[in-house]
PDB file of N, CA and C in Angstrom:
ATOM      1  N   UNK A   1      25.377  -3.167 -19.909  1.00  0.00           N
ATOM      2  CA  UNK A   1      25.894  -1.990 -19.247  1.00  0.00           C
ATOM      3  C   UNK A   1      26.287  -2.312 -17.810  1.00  0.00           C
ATOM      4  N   UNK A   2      25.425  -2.862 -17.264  1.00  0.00           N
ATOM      5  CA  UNK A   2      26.005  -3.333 -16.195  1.00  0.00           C
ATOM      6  C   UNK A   2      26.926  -4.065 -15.561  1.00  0.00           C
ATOM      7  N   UNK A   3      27.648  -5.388 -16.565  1.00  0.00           N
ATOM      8  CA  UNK A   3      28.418  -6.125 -16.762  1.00  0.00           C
ATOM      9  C   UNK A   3      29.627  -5.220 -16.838  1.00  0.00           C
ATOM     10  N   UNK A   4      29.616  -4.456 -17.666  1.00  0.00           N
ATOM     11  CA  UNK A   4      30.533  -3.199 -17.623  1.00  0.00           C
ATOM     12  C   UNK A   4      31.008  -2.534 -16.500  1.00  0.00           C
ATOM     13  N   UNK A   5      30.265  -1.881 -16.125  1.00  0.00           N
ATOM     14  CA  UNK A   5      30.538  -1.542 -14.625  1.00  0.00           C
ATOM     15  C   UNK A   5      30.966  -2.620 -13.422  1.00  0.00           C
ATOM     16  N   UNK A   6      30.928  -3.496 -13.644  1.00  0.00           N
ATOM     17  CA  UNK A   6      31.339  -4.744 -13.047  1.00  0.00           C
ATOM     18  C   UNK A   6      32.659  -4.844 -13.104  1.00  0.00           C
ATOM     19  N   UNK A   7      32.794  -4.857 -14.238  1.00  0.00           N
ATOM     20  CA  UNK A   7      34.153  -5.369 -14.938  1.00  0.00           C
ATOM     21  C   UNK A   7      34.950  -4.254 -14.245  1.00  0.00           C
ATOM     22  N   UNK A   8      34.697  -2.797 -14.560  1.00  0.00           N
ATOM     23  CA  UNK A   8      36.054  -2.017 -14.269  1.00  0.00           C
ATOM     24  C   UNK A   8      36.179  -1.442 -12.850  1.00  0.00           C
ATOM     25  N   UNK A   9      35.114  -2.634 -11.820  1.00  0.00           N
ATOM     26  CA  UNK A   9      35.532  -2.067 -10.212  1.00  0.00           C
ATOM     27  C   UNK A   9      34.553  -0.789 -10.274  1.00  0.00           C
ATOM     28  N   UNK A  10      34.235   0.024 -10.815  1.00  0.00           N
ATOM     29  CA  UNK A  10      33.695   1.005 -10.393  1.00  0.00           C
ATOM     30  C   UNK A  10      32.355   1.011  -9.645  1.00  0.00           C
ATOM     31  N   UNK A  11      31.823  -0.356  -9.780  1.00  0.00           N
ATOM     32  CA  UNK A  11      30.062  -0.763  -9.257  1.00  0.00           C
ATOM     33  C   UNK A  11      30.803  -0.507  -7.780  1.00  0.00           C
ATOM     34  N   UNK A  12      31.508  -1.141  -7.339  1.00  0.00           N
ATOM     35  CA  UNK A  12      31.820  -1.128  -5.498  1.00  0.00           C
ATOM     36  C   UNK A  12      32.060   0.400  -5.259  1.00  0.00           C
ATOM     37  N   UNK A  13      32.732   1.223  -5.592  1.00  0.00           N
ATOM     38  CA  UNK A  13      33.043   2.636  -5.516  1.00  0.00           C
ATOM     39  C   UNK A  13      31.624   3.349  -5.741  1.00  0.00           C
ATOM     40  N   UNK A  14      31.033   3.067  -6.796  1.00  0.00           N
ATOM     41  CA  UNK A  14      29.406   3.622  -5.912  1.00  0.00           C
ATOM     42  C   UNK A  14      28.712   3.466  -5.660  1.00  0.00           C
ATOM     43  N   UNK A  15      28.715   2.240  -5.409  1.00  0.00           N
ATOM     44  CA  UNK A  15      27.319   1.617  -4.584  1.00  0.00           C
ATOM     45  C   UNK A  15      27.757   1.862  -3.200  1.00  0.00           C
ATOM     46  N   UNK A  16      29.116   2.259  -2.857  1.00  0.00           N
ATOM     47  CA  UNK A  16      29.670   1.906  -1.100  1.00  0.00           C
ATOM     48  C   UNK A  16      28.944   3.574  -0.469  1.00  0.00           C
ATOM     49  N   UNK A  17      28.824   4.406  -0.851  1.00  0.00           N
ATOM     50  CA  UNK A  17      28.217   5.637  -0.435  1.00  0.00           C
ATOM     51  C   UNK A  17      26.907   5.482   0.051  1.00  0.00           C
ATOM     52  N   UNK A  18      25.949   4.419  -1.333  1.00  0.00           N
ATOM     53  CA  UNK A  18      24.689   4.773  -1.218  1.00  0.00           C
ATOM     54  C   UNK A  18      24.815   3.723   0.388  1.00  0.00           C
ATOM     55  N   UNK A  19      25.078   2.836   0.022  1.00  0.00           N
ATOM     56  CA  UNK A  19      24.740   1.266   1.087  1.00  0.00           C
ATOM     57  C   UNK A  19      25.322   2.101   2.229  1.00  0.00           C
ATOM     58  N   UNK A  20      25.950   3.082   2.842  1.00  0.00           N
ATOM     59  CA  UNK A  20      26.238   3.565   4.015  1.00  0.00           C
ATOM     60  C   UNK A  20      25.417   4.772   4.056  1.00  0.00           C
ATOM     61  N   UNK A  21      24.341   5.054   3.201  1.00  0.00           N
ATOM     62  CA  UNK A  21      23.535   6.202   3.662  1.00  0.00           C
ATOM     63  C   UNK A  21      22.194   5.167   3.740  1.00  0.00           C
ATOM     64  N   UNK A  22      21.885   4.173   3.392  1.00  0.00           N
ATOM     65  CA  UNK A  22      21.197   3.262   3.397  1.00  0.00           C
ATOM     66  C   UNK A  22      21.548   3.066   4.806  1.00  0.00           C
ATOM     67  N   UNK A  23      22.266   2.808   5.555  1.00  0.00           N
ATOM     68  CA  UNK A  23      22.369   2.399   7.135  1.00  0.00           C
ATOM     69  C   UNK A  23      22.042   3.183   7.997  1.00  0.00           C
ATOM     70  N   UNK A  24      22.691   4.531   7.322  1.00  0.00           N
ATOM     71  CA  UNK A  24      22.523   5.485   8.475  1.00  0.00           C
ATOM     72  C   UNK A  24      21.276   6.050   8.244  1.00  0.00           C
ATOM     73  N   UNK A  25      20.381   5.922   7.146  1.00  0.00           N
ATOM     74  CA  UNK A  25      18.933   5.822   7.309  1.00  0.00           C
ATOM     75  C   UNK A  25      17.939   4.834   7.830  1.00  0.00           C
ATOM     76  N   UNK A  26      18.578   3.999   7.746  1.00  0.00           N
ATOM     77  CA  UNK A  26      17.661   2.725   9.129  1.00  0.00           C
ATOM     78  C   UNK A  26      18.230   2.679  10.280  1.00  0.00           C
ATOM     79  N   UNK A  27      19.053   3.828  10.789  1.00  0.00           N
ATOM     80  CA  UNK A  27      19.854   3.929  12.308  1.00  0.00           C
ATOM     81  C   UNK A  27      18.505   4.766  12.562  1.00  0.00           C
ATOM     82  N   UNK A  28      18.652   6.154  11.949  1.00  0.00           N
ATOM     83  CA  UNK A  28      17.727   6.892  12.105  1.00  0.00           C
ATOM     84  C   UNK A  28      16.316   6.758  12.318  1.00  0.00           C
ATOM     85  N   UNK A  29      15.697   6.060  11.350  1.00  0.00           N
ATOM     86  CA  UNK A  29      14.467   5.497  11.429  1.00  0.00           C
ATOM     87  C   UNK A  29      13.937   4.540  13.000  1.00  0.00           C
ATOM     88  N   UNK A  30      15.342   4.086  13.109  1.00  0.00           N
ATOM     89  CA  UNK A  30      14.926   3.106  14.555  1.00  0.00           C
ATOM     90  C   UNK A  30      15.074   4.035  15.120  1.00  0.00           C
ATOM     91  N   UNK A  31      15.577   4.732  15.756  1.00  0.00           N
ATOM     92  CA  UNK A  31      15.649   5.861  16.388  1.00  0.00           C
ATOM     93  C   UNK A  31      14.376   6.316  16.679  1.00  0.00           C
ATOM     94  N   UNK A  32      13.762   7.093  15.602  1.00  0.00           N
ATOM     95  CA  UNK A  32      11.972   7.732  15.550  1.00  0.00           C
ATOM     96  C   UNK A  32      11.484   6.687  15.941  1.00  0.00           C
ATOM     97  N   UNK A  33      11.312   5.677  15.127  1.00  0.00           N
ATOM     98  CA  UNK A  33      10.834   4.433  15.740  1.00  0.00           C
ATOM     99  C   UNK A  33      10.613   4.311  17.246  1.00  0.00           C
ATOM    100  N   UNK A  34      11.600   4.005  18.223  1.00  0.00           N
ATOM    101  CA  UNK A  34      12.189   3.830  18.832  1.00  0.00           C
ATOM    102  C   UNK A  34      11.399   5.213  19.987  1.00  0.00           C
ATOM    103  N   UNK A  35      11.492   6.192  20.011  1.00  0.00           N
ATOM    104  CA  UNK A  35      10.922   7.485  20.608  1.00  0.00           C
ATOM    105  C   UNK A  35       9.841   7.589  20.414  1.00  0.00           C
ATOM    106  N   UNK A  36       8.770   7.171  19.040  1.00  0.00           N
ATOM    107  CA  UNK A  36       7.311   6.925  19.095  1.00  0.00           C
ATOM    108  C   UNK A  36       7.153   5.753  19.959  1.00  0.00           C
ATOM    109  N   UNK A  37       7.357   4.988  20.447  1.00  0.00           N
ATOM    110  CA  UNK A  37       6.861   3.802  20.804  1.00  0.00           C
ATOM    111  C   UNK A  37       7.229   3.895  22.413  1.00  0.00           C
ATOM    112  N   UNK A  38       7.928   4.606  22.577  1.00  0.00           N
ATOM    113  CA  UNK A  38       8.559   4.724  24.192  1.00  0.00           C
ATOM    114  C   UNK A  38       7.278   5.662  24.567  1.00  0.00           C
ATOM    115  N   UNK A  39       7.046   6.444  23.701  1.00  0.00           N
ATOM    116  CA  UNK A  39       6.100   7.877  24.170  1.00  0.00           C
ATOM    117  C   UNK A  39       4.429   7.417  24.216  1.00  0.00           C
ATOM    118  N   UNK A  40       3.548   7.396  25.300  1.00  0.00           N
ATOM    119  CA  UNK A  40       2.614   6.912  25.374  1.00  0.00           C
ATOM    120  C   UNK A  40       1.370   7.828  23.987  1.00  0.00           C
ATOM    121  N   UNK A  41       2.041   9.212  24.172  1.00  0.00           N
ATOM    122  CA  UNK A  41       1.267  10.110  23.221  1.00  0.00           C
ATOM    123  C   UNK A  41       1.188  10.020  21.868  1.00  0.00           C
ATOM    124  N   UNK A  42       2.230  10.030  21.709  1.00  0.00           N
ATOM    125  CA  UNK A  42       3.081   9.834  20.007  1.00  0.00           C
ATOM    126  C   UNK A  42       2.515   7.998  19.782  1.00  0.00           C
ATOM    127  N   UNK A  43       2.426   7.280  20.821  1.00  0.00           N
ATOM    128  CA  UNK A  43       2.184   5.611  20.027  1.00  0.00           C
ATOM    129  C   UNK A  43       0.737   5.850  19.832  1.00  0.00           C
ATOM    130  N   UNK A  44      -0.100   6.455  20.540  1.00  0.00           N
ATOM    131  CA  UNK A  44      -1.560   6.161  20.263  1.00  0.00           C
ATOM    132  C   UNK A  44      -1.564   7.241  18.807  1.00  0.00           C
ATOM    133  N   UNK A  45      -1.123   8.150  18.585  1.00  0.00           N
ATOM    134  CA  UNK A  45      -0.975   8.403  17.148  1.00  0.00           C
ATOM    135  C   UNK A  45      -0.623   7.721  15.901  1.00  0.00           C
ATOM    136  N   UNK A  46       0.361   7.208  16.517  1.00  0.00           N
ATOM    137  CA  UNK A  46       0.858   6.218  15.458  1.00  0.00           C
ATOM    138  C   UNK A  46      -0.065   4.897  15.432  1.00  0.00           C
ATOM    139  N   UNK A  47      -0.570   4.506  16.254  1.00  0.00           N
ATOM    140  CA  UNK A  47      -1.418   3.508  16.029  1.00  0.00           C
ATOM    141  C   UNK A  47      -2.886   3.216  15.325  1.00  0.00           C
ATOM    142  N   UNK A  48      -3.314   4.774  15.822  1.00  0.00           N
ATOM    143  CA  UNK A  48      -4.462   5.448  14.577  1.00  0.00           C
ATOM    144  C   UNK A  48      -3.693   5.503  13.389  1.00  0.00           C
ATOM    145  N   UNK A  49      -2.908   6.236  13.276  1.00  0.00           N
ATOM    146  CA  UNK A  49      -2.500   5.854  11.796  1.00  0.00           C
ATOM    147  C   UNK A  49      -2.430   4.762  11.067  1.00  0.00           C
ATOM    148  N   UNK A  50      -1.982   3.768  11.714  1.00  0.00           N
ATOM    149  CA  UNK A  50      -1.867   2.357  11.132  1.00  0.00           C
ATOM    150  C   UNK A  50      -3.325   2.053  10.709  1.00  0.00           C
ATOM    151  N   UNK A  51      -4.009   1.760  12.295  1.00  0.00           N
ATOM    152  CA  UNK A  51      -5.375   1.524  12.049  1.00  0.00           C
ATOM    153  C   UNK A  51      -6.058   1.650  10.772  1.00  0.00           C
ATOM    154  N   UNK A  52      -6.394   3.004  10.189  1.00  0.00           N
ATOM    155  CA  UNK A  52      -6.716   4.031   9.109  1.00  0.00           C
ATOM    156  C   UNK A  52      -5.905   3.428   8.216  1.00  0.00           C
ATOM    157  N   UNK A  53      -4.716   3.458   7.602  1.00  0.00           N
ATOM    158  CA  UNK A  53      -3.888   2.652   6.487  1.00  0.00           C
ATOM    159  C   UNK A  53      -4.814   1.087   6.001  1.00  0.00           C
ATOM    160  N   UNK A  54      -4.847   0.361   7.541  1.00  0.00           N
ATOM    161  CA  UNK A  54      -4.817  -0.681   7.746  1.00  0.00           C
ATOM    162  C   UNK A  54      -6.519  -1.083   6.867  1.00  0.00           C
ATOM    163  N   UNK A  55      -7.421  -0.341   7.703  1.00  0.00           N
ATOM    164  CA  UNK A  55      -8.978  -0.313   7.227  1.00  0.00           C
ATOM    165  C   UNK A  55      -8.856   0.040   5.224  1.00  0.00           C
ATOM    166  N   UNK A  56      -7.978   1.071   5.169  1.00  0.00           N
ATOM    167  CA  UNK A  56      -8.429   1.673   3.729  1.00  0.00           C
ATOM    168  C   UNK A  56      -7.248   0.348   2.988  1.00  0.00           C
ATOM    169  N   UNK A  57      -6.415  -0.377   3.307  1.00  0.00           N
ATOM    170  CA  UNK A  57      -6.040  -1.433   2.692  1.00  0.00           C
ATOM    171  C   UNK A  57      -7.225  -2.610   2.514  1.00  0.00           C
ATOM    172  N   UNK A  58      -8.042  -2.951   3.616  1.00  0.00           N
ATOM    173  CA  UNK A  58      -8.693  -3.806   3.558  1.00  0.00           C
ATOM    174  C   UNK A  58     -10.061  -3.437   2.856  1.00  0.00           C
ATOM    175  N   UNK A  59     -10.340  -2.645   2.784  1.00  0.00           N
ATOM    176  CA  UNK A  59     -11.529  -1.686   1.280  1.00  0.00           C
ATOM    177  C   UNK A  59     -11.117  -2.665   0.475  1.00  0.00           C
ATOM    178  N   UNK A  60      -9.920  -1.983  -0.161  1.00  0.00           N
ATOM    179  CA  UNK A  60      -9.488  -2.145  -1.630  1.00  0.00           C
ATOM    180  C   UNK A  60      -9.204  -3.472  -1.694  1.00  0.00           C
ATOM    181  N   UNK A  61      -9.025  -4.279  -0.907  1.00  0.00           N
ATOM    182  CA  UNK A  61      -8.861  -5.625  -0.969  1.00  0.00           C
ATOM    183  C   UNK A  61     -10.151  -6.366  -1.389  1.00  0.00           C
ATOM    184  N   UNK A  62     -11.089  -5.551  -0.367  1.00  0.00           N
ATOM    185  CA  UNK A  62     -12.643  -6.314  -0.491  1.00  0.00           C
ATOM    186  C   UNK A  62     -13.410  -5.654  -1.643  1.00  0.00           C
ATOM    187  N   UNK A  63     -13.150  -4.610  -1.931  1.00  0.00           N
ATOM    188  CA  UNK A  63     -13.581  -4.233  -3.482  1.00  0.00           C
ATOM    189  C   UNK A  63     -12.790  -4.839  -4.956  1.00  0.00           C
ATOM    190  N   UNK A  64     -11.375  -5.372  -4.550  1.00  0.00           N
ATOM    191  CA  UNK A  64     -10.928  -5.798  -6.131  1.00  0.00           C
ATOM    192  C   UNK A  64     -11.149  -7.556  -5.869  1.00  0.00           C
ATOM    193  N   UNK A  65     -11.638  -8.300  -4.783  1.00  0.00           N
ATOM    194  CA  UNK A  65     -12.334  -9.391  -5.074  1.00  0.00           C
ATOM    195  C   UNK A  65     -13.311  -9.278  -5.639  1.00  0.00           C
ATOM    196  N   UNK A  66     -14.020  -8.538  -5.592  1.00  0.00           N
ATOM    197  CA  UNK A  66     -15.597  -8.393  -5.583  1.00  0.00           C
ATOM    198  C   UNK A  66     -15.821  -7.737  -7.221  1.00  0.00           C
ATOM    199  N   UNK A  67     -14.305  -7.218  -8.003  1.00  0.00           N
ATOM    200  CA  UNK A  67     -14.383  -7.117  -9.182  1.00  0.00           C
ATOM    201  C   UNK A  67     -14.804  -5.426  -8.867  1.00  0.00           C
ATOM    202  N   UNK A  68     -14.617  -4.477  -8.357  1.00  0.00           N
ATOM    203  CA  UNK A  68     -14.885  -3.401  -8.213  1.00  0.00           C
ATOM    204  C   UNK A  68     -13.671  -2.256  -8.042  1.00  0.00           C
ATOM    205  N   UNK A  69     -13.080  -1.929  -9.095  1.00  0.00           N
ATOM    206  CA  UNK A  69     -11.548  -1.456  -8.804  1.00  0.00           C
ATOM    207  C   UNK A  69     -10.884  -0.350  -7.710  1.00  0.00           C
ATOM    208  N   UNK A  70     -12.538   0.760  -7.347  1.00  0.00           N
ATOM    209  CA  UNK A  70     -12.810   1.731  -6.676  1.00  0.00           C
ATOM    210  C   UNK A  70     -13.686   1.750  -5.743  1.00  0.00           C
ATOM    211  N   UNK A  71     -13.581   0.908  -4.593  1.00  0.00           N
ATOM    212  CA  UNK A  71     -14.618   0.529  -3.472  1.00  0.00           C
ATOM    213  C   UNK A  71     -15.019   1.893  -2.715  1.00  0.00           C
ATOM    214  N   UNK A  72     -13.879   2.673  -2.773  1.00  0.00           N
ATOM    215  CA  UNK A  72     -14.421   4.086  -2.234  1.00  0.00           C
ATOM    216  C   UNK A  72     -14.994   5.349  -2.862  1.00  0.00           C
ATOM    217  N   UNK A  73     -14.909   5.615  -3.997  1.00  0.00           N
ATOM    218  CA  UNK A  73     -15.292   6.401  -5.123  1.00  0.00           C
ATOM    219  C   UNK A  73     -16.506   5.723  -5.337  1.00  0.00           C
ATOM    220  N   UNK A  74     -17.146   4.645  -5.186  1.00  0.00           N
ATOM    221  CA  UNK A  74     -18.622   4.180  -5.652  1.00  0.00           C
ATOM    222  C   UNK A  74     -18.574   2.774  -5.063  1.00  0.00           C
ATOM    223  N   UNK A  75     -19.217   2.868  -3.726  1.00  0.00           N
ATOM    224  CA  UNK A  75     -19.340   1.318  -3.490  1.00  0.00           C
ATOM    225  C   UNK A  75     -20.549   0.325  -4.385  1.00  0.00           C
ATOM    226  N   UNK A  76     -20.943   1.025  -5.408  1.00  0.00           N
ATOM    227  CA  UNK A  76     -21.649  -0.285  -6.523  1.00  0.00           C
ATOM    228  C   UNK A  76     -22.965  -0.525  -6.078  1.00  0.00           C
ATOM    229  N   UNK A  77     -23.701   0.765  -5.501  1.00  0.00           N
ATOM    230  CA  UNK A  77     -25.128  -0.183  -5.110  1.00  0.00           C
ATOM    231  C   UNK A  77     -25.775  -0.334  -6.423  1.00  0.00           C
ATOM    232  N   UNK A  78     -26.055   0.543  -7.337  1.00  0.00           N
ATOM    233  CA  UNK A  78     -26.110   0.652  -8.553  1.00  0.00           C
ATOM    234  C   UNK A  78     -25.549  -0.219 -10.160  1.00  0.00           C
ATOM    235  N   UNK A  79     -24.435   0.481  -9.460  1.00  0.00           N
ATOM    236  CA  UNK A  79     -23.203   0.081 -10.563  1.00  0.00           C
ATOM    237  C   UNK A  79     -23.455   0.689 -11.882  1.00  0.00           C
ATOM    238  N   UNK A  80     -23.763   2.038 -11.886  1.00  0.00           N
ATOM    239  CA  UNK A  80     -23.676   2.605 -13.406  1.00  0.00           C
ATOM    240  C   UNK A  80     -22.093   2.559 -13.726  1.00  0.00           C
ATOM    241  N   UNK A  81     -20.928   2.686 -13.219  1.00  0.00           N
ATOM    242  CA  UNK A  81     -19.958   2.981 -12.704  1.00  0.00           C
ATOM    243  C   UNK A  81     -19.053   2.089 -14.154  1.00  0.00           C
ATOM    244  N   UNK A  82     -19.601   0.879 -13.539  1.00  0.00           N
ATOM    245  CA  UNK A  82     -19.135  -0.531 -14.193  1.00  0.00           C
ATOM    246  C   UNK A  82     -20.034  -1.546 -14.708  1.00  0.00           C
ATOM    247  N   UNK A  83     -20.842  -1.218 -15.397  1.00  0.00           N
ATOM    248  CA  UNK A  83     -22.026  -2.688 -15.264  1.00  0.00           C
ATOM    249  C   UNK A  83     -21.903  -3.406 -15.857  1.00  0.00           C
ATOM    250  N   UNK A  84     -20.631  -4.067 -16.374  1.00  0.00           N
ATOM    251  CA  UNK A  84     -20.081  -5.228 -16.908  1.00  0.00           C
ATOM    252  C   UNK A  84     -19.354  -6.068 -15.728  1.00  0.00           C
ATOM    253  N   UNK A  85     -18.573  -5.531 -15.074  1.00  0.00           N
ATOM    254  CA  UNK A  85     -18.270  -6.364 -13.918  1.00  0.00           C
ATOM    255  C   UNK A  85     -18.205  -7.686 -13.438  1.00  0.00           C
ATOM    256  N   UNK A  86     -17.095  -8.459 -13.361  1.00  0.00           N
ATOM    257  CA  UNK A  86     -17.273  -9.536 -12.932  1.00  0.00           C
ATOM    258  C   UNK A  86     -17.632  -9.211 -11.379  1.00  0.00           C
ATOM    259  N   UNK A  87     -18.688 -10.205 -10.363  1.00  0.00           N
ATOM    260  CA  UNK A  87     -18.499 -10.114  -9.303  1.00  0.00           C
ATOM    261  C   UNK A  87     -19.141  -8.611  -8.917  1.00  0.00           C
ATOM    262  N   UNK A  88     -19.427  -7.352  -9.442  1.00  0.00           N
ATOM    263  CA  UNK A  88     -20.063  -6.655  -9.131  1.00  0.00           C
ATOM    264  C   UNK A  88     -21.071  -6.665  -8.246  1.00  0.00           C
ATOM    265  N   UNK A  89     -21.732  -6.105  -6.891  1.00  0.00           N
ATOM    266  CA  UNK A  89     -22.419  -6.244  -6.497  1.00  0.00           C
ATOM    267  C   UNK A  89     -24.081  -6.064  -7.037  1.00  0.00           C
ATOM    268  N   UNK A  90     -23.772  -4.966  -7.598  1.00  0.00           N
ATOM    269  CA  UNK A  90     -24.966  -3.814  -8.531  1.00  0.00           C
ATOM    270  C   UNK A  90     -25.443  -4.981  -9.965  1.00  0.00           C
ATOM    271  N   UNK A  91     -24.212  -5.584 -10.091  1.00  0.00           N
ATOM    272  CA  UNK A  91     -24.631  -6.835 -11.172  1.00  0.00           C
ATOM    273  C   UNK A  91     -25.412  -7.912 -10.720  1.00  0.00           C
ATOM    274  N   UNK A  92     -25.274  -8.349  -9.363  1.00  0.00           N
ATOM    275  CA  UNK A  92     -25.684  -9.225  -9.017  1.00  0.00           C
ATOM    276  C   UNK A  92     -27.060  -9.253  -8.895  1.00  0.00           C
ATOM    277  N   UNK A  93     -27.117  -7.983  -8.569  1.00  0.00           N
ATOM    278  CA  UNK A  93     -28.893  -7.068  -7.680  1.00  0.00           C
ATOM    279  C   UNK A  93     -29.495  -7.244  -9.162  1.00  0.00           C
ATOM    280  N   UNK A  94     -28.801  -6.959 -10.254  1.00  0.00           N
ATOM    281  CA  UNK A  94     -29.692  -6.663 -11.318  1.00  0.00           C
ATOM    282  C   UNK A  94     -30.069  -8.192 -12.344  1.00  0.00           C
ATOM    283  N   UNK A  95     -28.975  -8.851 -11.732  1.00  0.00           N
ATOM    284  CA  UNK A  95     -29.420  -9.954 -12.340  1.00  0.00           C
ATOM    285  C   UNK A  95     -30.604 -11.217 -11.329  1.00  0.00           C
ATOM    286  N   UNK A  96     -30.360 -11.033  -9.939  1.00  0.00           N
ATOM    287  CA  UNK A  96     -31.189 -11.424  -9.311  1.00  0.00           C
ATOM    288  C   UNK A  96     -32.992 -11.118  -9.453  1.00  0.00           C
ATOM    289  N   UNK A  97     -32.646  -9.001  -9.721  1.00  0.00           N
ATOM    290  CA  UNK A  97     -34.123  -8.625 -10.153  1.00  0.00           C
ATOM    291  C   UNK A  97     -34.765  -9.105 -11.286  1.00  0.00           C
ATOM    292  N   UNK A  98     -33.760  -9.697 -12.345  1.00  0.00           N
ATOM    293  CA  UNK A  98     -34.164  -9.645 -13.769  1.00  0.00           C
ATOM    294  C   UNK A  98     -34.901 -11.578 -13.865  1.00  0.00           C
ATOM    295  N   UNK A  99     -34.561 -12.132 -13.429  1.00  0.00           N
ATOM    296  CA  UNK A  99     -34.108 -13.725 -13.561  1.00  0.00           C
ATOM    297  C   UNK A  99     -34.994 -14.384 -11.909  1.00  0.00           C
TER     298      UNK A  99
END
């Protein structure tokens, strides 16, 4: 299907709309961009935000090493949750108690 659209010229005729609203949406964006970061008020907002993104990325990072798919819904002291788990913490506790 696509080869098709290739063929009869029509792929350039509409892709040329989107790819120029595609620009004038990253004009814009630098723009906001651009006015948060000038503004001492608006950057320390935006920088908590990141922060917060930044922390709840690094959770889920340190919970799906650890074999735990939901580090925030149940950090595993237990592990009724999952107690098959590779890497589980709650597995570890129970196999340390057992052995």
């Amino acid at each position: 299907m696509f080869l098709a659209l290739a063929d009869t010229g029509t792929t350039t005729s509409t892709l040329a709309p989107i790819i120029t609203a595609m620009g004038s949406l990253v004009e814009v964006l630098g723009e906001v961009w651009n006015v948060m970061t000038s503004n001492p008020l608006l950057l320390v907002f935006l920088a908590a935000s990141l922060f917060g993104v930044g922390i709840r990325i690094f959770r889920k990072v340190k919970g799906a090493a650890r074999g735990c798919a939901d580090e925030e819904a149940h950090p595993c002291p237990g592990c009724a949750a999952h107690p098959g788990a590779v890497g589980c913490p709650g597995l570890r506790q129970r196999l340390r108690e057992s052995g």
